[in-house]
N, C-alpha and C. Protein backbone atom coordinates (compact mmCIF):
# COMPACT_ATOMS: atom_id res chain seq x y z
N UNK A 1 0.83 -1.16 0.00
CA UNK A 1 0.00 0.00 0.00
C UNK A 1 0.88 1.23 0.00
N UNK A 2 0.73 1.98 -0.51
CA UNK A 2 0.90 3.43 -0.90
C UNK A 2 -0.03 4.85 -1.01
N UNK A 3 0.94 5.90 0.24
CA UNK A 3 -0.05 6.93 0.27
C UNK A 3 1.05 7.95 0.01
N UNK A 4 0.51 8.88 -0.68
CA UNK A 4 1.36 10.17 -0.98
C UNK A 4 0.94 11.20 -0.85
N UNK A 5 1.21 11.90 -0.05
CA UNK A 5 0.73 13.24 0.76
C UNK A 5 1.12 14.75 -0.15
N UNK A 6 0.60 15.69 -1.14
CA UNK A 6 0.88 16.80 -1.77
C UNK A 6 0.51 18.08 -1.09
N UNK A 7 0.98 18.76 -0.55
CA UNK A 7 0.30 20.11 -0.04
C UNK A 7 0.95 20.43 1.40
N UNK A 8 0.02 21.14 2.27
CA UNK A 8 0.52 21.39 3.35
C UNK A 8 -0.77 21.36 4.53
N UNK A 9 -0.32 20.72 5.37
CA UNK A 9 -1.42 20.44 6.72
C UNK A 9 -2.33 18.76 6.39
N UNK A 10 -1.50 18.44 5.79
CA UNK A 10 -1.79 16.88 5.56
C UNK A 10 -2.08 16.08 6.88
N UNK A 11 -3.23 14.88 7.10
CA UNK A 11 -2.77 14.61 8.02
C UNK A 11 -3.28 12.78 7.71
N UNK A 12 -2.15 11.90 8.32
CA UNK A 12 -2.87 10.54 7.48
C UNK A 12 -2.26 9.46 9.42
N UNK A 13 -3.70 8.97 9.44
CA UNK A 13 -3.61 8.02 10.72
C UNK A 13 -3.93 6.36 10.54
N UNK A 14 -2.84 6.14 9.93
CA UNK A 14 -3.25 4.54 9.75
C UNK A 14 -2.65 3.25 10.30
N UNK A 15 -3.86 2.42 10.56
CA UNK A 15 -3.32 1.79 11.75
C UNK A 15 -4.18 -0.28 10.70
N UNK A 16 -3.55 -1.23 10.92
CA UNK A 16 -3.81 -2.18 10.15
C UNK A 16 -3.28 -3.68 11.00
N UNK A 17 -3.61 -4.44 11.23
CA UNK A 17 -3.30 -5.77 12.26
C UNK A 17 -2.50 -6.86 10.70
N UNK A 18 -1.62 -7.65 11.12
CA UNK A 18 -0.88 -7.85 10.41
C UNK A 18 -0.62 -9.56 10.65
N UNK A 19 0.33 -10.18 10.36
CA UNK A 19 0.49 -12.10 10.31
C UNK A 19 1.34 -12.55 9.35
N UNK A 20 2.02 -13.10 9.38
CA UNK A 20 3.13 -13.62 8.65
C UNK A 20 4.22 -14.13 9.54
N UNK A 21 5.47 -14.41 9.21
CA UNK A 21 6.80 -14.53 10.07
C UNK A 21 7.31 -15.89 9.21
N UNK A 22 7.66 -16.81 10.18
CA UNK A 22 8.57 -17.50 9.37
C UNK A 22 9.33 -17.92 8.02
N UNK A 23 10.02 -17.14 8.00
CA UNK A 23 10.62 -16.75 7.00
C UNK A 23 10.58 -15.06 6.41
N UNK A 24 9.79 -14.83 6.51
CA UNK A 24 9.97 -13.50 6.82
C UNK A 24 9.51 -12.57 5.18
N UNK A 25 9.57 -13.56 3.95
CA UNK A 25 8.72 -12.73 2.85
C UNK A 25 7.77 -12.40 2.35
N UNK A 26 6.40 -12.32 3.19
CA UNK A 26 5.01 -12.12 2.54
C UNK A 26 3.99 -11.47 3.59
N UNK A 27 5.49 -10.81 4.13
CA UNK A 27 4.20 -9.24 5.05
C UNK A 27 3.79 -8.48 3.86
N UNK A 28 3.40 -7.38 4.57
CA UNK A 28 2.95 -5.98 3.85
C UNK A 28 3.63 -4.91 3.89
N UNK A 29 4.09 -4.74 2.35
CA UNK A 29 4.89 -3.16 1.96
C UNK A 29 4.06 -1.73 2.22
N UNK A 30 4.57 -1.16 3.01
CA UNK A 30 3.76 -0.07 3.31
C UNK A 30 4.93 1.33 2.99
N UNK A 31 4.33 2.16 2.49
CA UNK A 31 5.11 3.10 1.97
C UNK A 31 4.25 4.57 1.93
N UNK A 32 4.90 5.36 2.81
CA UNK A 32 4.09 7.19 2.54
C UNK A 32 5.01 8.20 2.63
N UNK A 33 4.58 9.23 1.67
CA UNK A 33 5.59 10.13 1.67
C UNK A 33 4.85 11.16 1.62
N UNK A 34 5.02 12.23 2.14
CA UNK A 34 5.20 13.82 2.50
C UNK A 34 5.67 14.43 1.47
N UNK A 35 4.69 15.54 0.91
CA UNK A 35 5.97 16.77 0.18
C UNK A 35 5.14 18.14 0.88
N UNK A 36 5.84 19.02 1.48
CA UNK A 36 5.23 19.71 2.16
C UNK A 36 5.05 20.21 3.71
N UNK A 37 4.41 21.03 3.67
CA UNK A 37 5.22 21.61 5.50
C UNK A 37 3.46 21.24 5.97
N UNK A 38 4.21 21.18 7.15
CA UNK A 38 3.45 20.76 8.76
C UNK A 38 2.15 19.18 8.05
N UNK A 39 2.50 18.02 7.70
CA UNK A 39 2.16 17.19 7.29
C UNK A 39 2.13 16.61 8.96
N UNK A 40 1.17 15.87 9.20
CA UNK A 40 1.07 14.50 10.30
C UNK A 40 0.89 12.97 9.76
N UNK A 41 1.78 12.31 10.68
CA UNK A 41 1.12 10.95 9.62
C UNK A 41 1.69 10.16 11.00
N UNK A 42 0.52 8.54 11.18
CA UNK A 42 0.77 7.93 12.49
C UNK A 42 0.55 6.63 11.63
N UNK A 43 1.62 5.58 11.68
CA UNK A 43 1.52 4.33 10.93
C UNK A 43 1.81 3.42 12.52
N UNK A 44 0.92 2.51 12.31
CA UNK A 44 0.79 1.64 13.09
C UNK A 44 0.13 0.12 13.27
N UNK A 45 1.31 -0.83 13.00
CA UNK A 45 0.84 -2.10 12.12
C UNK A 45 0.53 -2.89 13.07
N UNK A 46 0.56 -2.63 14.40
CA UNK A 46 -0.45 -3.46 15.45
C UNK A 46 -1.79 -2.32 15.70
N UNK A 47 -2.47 -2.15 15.08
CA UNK A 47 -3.40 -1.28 15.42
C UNK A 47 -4.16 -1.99 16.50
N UNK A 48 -4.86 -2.66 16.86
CA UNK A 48 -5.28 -3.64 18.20
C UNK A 48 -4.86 -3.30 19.53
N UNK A 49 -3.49 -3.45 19.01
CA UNK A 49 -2.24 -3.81 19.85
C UNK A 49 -2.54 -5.00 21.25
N UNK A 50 -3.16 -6.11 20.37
CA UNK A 50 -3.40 -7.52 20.95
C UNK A 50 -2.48 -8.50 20.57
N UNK A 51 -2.24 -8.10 19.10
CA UNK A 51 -1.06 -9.46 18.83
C UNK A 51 -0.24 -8.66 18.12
N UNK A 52 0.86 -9.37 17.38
CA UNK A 52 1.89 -8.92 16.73
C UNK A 52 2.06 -8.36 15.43
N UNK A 53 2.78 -7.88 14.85
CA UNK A 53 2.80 -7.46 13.52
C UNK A 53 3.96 -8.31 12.69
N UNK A 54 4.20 -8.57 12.09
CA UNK A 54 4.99 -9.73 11.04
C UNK A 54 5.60 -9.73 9.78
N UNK A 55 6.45 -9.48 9.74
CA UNK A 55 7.41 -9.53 8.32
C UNK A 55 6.68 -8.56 7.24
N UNK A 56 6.91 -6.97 7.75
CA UNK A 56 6.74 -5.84 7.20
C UNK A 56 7.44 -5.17 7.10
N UNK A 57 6.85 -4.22 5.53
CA UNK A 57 7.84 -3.51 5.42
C UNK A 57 7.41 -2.11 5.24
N UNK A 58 8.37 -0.98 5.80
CA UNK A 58 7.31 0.73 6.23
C UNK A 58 8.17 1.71 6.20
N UNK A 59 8.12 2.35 4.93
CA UNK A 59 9.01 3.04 4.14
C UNK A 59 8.21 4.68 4.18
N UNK A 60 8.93 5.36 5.32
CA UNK A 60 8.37 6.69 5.12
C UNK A 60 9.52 7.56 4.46
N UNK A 61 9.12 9.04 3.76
CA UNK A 61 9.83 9.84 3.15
C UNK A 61 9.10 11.31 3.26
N UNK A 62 9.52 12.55 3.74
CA UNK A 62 9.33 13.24 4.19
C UNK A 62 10.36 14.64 3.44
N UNK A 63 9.39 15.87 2.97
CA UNK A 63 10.44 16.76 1.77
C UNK A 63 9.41 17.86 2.53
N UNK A 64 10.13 18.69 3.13
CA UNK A 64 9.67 20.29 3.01
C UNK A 64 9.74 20.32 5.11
N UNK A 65 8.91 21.27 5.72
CA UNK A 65 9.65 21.87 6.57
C UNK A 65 8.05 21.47 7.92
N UNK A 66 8.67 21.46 8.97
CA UNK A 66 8.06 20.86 10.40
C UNK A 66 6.91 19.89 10.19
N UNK A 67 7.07 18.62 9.41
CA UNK A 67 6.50 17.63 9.02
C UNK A 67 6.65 16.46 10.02
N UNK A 68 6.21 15.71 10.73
CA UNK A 68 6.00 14.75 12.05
C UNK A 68 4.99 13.30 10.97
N UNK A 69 6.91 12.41 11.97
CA UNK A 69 6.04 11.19 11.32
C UNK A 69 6.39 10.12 12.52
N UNK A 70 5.08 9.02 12.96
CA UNK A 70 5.61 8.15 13.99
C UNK A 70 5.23 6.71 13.21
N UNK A 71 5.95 5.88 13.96
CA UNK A 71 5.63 4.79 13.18
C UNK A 71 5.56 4.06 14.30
N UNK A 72 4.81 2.98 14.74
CA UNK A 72 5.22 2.21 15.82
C UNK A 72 4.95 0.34 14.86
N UNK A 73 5.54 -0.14 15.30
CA UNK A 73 5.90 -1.82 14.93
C UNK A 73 6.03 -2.83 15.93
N UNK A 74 5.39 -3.71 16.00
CA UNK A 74 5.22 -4.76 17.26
C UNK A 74 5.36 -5.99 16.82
N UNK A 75 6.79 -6.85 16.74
CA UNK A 75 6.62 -8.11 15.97
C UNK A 75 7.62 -8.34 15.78
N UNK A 76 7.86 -9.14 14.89
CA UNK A 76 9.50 -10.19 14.29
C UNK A 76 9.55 -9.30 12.75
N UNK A 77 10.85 -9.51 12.61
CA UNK A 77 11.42 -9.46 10.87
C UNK A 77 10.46 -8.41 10.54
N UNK A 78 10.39 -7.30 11.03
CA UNK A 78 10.09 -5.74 10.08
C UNK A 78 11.06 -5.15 9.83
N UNK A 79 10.75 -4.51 9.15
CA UNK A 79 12.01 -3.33 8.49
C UNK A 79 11.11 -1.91 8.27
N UNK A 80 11.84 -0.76 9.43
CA UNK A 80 11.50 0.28 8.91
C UNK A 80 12.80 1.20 8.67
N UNK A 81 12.44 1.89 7.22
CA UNK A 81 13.14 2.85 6.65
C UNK A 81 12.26 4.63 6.51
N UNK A 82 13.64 5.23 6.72
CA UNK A 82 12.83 6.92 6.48
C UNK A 82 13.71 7.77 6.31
N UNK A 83 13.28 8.68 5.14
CA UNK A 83 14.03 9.79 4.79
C UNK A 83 13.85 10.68 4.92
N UNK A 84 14.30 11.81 5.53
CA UNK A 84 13.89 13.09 5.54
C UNK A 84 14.92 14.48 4.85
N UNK A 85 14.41 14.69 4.30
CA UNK A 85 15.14 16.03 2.76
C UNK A 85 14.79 17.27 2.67
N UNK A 86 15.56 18.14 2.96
CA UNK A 86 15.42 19.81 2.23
C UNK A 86 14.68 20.25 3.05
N UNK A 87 14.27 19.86 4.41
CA UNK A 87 13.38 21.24 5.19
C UNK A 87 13.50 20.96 6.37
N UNK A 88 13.11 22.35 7.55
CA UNK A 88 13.37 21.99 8.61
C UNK A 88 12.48 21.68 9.28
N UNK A 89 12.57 21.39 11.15
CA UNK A 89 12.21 21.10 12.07
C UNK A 89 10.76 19.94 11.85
N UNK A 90 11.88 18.74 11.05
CA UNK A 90 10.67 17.38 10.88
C UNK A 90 11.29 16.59 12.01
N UNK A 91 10.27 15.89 12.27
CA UNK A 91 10.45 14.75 13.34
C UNK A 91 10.03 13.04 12.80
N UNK A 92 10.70 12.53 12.88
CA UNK A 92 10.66 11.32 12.86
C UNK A 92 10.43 10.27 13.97
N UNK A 93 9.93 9.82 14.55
CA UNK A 93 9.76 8.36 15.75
C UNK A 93 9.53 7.23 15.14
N UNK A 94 9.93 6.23 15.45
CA UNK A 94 9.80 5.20 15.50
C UNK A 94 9.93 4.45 16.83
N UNK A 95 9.08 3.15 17.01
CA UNK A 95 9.57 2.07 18.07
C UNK A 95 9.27 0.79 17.15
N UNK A 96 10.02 0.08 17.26
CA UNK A 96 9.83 -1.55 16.54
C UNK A 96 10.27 -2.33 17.85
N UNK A 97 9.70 -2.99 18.56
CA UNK A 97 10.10 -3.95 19.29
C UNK A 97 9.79 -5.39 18.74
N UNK A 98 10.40 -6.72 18.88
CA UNK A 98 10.58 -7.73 18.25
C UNK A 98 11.93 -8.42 18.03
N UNK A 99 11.73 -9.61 17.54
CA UNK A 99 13.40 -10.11 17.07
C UNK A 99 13.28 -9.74 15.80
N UNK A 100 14.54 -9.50 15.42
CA UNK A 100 15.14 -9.55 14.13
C UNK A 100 14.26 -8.51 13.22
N UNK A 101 14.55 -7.31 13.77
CA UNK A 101 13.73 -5.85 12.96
C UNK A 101 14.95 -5.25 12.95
N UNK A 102 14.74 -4.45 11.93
CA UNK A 102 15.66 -3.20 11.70
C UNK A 102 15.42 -1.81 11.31
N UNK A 103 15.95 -0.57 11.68
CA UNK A 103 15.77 -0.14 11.30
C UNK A 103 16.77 1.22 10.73
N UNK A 104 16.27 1.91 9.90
CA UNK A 104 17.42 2.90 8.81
C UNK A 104 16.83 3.89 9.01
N UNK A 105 17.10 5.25 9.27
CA UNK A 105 16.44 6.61 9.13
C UNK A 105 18.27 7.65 8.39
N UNK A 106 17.64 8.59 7.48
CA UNK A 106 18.35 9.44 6.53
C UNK A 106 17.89 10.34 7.07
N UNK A 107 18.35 11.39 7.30
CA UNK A 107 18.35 12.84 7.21
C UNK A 107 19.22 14.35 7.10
N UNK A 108 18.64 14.52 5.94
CA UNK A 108 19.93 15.85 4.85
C UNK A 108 18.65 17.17 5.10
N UNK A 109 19.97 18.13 4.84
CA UNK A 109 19.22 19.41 4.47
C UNK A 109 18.53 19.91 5.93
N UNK A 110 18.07 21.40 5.57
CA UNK A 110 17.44 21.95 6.97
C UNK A 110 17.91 21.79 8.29
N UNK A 111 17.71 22.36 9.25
CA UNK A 111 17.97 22.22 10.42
C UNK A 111 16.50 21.80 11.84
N UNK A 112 17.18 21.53 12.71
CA UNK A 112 16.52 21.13 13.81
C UNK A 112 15.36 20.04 13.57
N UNK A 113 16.29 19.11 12.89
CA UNK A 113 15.18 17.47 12.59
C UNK A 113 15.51 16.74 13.77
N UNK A 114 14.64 16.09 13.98
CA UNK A 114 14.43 15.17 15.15
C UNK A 114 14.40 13.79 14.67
N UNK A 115 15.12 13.17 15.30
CA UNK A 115 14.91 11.82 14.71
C UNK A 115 14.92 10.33 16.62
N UNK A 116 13.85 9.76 16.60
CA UNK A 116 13.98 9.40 18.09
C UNK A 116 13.85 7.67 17.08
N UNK A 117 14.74 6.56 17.67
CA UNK A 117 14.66 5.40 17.54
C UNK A 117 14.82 4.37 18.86
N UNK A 118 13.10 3.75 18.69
CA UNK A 118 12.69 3.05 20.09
C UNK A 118 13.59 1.69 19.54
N UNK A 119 14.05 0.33 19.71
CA UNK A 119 15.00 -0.13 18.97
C UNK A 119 14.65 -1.22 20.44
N UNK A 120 13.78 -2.45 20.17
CA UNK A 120 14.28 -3.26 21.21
C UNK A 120 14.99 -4.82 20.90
N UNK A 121 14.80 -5.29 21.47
CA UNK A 121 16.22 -6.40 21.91
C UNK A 121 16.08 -7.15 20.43
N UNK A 122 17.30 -7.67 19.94
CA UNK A 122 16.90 -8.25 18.92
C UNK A 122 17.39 -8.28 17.38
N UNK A 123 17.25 -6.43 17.48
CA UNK A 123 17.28 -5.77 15.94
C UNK A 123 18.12 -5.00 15.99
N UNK A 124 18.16 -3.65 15.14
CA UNK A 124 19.29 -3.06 14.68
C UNK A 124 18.59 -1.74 14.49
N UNK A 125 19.21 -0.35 14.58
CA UNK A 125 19.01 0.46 14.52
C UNK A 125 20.20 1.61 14.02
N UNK A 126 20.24 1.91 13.07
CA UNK A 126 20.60 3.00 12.42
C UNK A 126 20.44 4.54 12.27
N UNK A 127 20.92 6.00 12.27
CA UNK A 127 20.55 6.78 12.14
C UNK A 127 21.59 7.97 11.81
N UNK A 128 21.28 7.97 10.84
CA UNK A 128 22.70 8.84 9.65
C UNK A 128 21.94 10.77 9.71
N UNK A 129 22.36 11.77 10.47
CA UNK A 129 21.89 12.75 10.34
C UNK A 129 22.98 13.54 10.09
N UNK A 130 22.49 14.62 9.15
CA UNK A 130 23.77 15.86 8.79
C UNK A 130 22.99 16.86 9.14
N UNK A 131 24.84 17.91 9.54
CA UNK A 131 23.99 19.10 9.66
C UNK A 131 23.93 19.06 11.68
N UNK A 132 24.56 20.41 11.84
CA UNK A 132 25.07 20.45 13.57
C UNK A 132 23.99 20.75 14.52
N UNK A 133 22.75 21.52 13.74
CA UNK A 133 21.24 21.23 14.97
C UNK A 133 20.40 20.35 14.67
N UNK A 134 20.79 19.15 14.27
CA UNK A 134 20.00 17.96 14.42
C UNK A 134 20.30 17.30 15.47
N UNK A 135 19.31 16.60 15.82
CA UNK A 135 19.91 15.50 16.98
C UNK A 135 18.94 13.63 16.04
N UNK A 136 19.76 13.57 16.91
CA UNK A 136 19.46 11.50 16.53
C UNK A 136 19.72 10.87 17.96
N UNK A 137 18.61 10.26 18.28
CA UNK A 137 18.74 9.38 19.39
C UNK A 137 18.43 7.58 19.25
N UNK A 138 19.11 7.20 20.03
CA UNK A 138 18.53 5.77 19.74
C UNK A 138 18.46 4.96 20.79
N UNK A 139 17.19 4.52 21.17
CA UNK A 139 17.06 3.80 22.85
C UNK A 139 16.97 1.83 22.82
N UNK A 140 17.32 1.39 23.05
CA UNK A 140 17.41 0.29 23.38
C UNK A 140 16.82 -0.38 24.44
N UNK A 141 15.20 -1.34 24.31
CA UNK A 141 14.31 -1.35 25.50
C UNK A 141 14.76 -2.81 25.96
């Protein structure tokens, strides 16, 4: 699934219960991107949050200036990725707790991006930021 956000004051809350795992290739590709200032967007693949989420994949991308994106992930073998480009004061969150998740966040251009990575036991967490008033955090639960 694919959502693409054009304009400014966007706001997208989606939340979807999920199943898969062993082996790890026939979750759900999920992918949204932002072009534009003050965008909201809340992805959340245990929407329930009764059982787990499973071999997904949640590809956000984010272009223009104080744009907020959270993602939360509950499960085995997800992968979340996110980019953020050319504007300032965007925020990024994520939490993936589970075995064997990972996750990648990019962020160029503009100043004062936020980038917070919840990261529990298991997986991997990444976070590449440029540019001297950014911050990048990464917590380990």
């Amino acid at each position: 699934m694919t959502v693409n956000q054009v304009g400014t004051g966007n706001t997208l809350d989606f939340g979807i219960n999920t199943g898969v795992a062993t082996g790890g290739t026939f979750g759900g590709n999920y992918s949204y991107s932002a072009t534009g200032n003050n965008d909201i967007a809340k992805i959340d693949s245990n929407n329930n949050g009764n059982s787990t989420s499973l071999s997904n994949t949640v590809a956000v991308t984010q272009t223009g200036n104080t744009s907020v994106a959270n993602v939360n992930v509950l499960g085995a073998l997800n992968s979340v990725t996110a980019a953020t480009s050319g504007g300032a004061s965007n925020s990024f969150t994520s939490t993936v707790n589970g075995n064997n998740n990972t996750q990648a966040v990019s962020v160029t251009g503009g100043g004062s991006n936020t980038v917070t990575l919840n990261q529990g036991k298991g997986g991997s967490a990444l976070a590449v930021v440029a540019g001297v008033t950014e911050l990048a955090t990464t917590n380990y639960n």
